[in-house]
Protein backbone atom coordinates (compact mmCIF):
# COMPACT_ATOMS: atom_id res chain seq x y z
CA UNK A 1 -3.61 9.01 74.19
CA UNK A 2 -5.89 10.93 71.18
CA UNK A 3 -8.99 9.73 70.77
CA UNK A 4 -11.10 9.06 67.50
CA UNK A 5 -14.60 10.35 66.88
CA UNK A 6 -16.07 7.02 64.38
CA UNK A 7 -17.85 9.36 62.45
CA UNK A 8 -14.25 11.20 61.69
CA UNK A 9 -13.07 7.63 61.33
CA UNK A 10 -15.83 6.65 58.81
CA UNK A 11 -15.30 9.75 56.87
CA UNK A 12 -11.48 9.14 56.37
CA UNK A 13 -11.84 5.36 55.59
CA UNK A 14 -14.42 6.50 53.17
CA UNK A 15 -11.63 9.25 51.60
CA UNK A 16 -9.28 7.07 51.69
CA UNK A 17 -11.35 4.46 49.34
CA UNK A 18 -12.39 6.85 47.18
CA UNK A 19 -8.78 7.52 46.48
CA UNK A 20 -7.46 3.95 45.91
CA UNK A 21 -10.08 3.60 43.50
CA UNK A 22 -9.27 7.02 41.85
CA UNK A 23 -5.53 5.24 41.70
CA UNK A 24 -6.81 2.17 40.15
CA UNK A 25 -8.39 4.10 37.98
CA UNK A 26 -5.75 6.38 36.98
CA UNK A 27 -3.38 3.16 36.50
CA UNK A 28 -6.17 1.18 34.13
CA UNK A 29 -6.15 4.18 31.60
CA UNK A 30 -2.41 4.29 31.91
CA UNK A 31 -2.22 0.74 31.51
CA UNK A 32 -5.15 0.85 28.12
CA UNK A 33 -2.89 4.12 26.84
CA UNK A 34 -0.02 1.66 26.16
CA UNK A 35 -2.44 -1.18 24.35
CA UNK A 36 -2.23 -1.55 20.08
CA UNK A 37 -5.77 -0.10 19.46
CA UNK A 38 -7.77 -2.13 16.66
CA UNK A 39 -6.69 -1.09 13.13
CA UNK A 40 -9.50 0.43 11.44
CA UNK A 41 -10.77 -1.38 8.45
CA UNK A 42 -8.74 -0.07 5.15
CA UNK A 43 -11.05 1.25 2.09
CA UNK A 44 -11.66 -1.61 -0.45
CA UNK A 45 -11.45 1.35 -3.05
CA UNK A 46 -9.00 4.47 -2.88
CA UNK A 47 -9.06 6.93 -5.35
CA UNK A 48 -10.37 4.81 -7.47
CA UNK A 49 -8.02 1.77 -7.10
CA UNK A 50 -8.67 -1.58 -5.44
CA UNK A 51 -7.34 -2.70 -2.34
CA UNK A 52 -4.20 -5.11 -2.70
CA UNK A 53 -3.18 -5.64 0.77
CA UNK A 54 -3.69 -4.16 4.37
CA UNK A 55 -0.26 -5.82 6.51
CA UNK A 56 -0.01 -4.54 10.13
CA UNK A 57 1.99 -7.91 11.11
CA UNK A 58 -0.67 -8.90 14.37
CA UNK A 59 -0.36 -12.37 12.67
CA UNK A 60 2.60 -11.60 10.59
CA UNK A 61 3.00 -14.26 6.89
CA UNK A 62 7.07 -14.55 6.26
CA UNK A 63 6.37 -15.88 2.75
CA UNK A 64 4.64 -12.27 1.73
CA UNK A 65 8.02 -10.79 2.12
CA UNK A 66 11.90 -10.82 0.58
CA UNK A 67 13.48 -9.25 3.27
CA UNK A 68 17.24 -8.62 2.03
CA UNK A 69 19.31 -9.75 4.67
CA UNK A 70 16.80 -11.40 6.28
CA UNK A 71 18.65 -11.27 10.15
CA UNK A 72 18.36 -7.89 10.30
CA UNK A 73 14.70 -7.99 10.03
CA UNK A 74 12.63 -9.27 12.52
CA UNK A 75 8.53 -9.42 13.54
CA UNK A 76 8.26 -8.38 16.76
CA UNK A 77 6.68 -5.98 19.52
CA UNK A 78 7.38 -2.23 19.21
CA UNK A 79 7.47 -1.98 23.33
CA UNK A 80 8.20 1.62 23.59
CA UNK A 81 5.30 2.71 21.60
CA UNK A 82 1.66 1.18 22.59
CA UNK A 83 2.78 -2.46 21.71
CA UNK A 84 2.53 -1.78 18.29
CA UNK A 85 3.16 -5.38 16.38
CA UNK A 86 6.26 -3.99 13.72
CA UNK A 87 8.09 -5.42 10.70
CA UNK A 88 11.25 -3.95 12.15
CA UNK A 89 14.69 -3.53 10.69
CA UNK A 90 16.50 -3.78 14.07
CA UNK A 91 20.45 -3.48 12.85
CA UNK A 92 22.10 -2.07 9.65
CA UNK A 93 21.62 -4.65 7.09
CA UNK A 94 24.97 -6.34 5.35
CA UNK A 95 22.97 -6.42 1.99
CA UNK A 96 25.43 -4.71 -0.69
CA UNK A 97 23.91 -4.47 -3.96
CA UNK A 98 25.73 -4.66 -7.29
CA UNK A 99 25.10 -0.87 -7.85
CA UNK A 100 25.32 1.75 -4.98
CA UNK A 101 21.88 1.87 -3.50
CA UNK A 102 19.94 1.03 -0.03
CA UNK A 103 20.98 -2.00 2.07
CA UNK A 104 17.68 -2.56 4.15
CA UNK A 105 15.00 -3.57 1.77
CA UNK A 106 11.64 -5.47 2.86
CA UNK A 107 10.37 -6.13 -0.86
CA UNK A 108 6.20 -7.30 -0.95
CA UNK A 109 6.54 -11.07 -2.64
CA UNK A 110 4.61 -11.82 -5.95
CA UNK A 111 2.82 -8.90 -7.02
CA UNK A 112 3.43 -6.48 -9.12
CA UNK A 113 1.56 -2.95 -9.92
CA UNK A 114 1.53 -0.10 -12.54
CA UNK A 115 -0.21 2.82 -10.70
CA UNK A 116 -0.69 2.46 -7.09
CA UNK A 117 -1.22 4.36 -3.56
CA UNK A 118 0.84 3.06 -0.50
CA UNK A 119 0.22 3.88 2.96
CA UNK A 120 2.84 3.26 5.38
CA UNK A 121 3.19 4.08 9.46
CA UNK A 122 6.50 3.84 10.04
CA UNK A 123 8.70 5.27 12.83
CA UNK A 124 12.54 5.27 12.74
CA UNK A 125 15.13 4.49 15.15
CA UNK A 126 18.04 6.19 14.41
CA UNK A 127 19.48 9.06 15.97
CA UNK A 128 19.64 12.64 14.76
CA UNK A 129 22.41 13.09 12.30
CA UNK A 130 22.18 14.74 8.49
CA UNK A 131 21.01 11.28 6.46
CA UNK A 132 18.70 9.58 9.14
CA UNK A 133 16.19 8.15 7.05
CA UNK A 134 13.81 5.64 6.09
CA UNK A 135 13.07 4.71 2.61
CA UNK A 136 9.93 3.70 0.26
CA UNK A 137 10.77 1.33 -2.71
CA UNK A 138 8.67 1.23 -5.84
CA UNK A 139 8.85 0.01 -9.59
CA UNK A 140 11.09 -3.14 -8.33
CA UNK A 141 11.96 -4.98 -11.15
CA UNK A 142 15.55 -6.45 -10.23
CA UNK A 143 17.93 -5.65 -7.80
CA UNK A 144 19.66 -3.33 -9.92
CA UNK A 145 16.19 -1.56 -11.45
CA UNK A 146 13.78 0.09 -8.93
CA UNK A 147 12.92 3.57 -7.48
CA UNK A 148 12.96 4.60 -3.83
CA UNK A 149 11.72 7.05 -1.89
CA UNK A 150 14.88 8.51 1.08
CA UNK A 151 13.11 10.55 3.30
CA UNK A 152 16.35 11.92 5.09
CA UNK A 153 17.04 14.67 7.55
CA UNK A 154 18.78 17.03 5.44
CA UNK A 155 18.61 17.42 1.37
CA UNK A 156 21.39 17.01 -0.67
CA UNK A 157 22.55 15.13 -3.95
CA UNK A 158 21.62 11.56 -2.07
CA UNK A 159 19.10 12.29 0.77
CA UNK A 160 15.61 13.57 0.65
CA UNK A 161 14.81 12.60 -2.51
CA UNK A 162 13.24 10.09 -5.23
CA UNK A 163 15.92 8.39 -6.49
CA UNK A 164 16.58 5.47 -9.58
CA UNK A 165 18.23 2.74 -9.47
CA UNK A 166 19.00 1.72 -13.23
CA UNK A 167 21.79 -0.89 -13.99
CA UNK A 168 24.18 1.76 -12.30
CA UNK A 169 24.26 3.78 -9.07
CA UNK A 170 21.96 5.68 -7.69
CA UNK A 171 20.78 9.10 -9.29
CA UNK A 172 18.53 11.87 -8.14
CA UNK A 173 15.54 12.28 -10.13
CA UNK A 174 13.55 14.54 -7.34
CA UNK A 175 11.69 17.66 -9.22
CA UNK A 176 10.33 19.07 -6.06
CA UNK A 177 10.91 18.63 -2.02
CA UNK A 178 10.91 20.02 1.38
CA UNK A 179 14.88 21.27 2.99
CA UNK A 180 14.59 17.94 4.81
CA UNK A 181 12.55 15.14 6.79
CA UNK A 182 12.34 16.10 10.66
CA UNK A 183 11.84 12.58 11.96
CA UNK A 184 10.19 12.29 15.49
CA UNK A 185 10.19 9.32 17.94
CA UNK A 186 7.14 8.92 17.28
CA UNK A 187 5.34 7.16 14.36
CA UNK A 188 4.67 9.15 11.03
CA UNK A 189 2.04 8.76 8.19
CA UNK A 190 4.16 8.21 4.80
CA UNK A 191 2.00 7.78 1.60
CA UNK A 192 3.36 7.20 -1.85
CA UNK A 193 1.48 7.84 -4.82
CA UNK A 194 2.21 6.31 -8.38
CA UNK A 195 0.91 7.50 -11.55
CA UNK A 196 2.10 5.94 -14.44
CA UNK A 197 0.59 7.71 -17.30
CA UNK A 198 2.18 11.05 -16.08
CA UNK A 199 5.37 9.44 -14.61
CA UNK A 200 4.72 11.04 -11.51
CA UNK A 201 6.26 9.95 -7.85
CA UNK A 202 4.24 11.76 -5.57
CA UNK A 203 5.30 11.48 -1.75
CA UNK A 204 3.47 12.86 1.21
CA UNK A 205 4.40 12.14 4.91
CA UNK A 206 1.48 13.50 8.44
CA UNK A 207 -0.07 15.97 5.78
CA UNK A 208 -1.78 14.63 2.71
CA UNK A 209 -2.93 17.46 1.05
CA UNK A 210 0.81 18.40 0.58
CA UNK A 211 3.65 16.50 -1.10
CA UNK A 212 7.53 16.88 0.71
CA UNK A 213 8.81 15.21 -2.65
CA UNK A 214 7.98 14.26 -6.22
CA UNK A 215 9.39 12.96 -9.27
CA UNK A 216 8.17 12.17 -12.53
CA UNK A 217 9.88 9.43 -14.67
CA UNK A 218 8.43 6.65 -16.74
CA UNK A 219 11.63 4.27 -16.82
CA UNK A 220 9.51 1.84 -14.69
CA UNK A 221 6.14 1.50 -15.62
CA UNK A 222 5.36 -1.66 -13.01
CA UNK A 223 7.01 -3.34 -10.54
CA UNK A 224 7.34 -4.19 -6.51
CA UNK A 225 6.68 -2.13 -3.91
CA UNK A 226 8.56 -2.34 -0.23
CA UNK A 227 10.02 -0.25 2.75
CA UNK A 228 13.51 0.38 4.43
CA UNK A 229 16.01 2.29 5.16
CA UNK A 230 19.67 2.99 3.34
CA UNK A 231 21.54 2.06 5.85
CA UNK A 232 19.35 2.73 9.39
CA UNK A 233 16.99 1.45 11.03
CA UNK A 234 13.55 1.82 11.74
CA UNK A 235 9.92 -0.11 13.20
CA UNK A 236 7.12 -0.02 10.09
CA UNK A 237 3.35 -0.63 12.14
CA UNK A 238 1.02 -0.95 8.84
CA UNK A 239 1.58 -1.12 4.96
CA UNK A 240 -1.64 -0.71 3.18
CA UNK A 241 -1.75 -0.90 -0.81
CA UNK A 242 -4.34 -0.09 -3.03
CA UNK A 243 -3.39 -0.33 -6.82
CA UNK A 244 -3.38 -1.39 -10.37
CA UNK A 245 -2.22 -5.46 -10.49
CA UNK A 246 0.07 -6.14 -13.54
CA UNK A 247 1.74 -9.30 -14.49
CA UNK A 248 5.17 -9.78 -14.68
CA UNK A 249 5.99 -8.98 -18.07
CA UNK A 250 8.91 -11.47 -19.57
CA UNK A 251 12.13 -11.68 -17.90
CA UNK A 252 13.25 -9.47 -21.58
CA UNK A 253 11.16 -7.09 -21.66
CA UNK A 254 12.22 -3.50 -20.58
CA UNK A 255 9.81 -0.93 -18.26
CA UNK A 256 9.36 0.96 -21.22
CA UNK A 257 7.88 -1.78 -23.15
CA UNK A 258 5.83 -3.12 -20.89
């Protein structure tokens, strides 16, 4: 039968403690890896406009939101990344607008804004196939008068581009943009920047020193802004706004008058 020298025997126990608390360790910063960190603080003031709302739904307010059919929207837990707390557009929405145009729409309630930078971190859902896309709405006026944003996989006549939505279907307004949108699994960095002096729709997504798409119309001078998708789905983690607050002009008057 062997026999065990104690010091040997203290030496291993003491190994072999050093190593379970090397595990625990190990685990704890696996465990802290898949925690929501703190959101930093937004700027009250970006590039020169005031800060109109910082949402990244921890203690998520229904009323702040139209979300167009509302059961394909939910609040919830994004589990699979960090447990990020999401507005997320789990299923293809049934909404059918008069006009051809996206069905998933999240619109921000009761307010209104002429220029305006948006800040979104948004991840989508979808598979891989040539439209997968989310989508950035702007200059809501109606639900047949509004602007979006379709960042889509591949660019053609209706995907990766700024688009209006004007009492008719859908057209391509787009002056300048990328060959397409490579979405990730991962979350991305979307900012949208309105300008409405110029008429320019610029739209920036990881690097913001470089637009993938802009526009520049001035059918719209105010209006709503909101996220979605056209017909996917897709988790959105924080919407910060900083803008110019308008009223609502009267129920007659046109963007161009206003």
């Amino acid at each position: 039968m062997p026999t065990y020298h104690p010091r040997v025997f203290r030496l291993n126990a003491t190994l072999f403690l050093l190593l379970a608390v090397f595990i625990m360790h190990v685990c704890a910063v696996v465990r802290a890896e898949h925690v929501q960190k703190p959101h930093k603080p937004a700027p009250k003031e970006f590039q020169e406009l005031p800060l109109l709302f910082d949402e990244h739904f921890d203690k998520p307010d229904k009323k702040q939101w139209e979300l167009l059919d509302a059961d394909s929207w939910r609040f919830t837990v994004d589990k699979e990344r960090d447990d990020r707390t999401v507005l997320s557009l789990h299923r293809r929405s049934e909404y059918r607008a008069e006009h051809r145009s996206p069905y998933g729409i999240a619109w921000r309630k009761d307010l209104y804004v002429g220029d305006f930078v948006m800040d979104v971190w948004c991840r989508s859902t979808t598979k891989d196939y040539g439209h997968r896309d989310l989508c950035f709405y702007l200059g809501g006026q109606s639900p047949a008068r509004f602007y979006y944003a379709h960042l889509g996989l591949k660019s053609d006549d209706t995907s990766n581009a700024v688009m209006i939505v004007n009492d008719a279907p859908r057209t391509k307004i787009v002056k300048d943009r990328t060959d397409g949108t490579r979405w990730s699994e991962n979350y991305h960095h979307i900012r949208v920047v309105r300008k409405v002096e110029d008429g320019t729709i610029a739209v920036y997504m990881d690097d913001m020193k470089k637009p993938v798409m802009t526009a520049e119309d001035k059918t719209f001078r105010w209006g709503r802004v909101g996220v979605g998708s056209f017909d996917d789905t897709g988790h959105f983690d924080r919407i910060t706004l900083w803008g110019e607050k308008v009223e609502r002009p009267d129920e007659n008057t046109t963007g161009d008058d206003s």
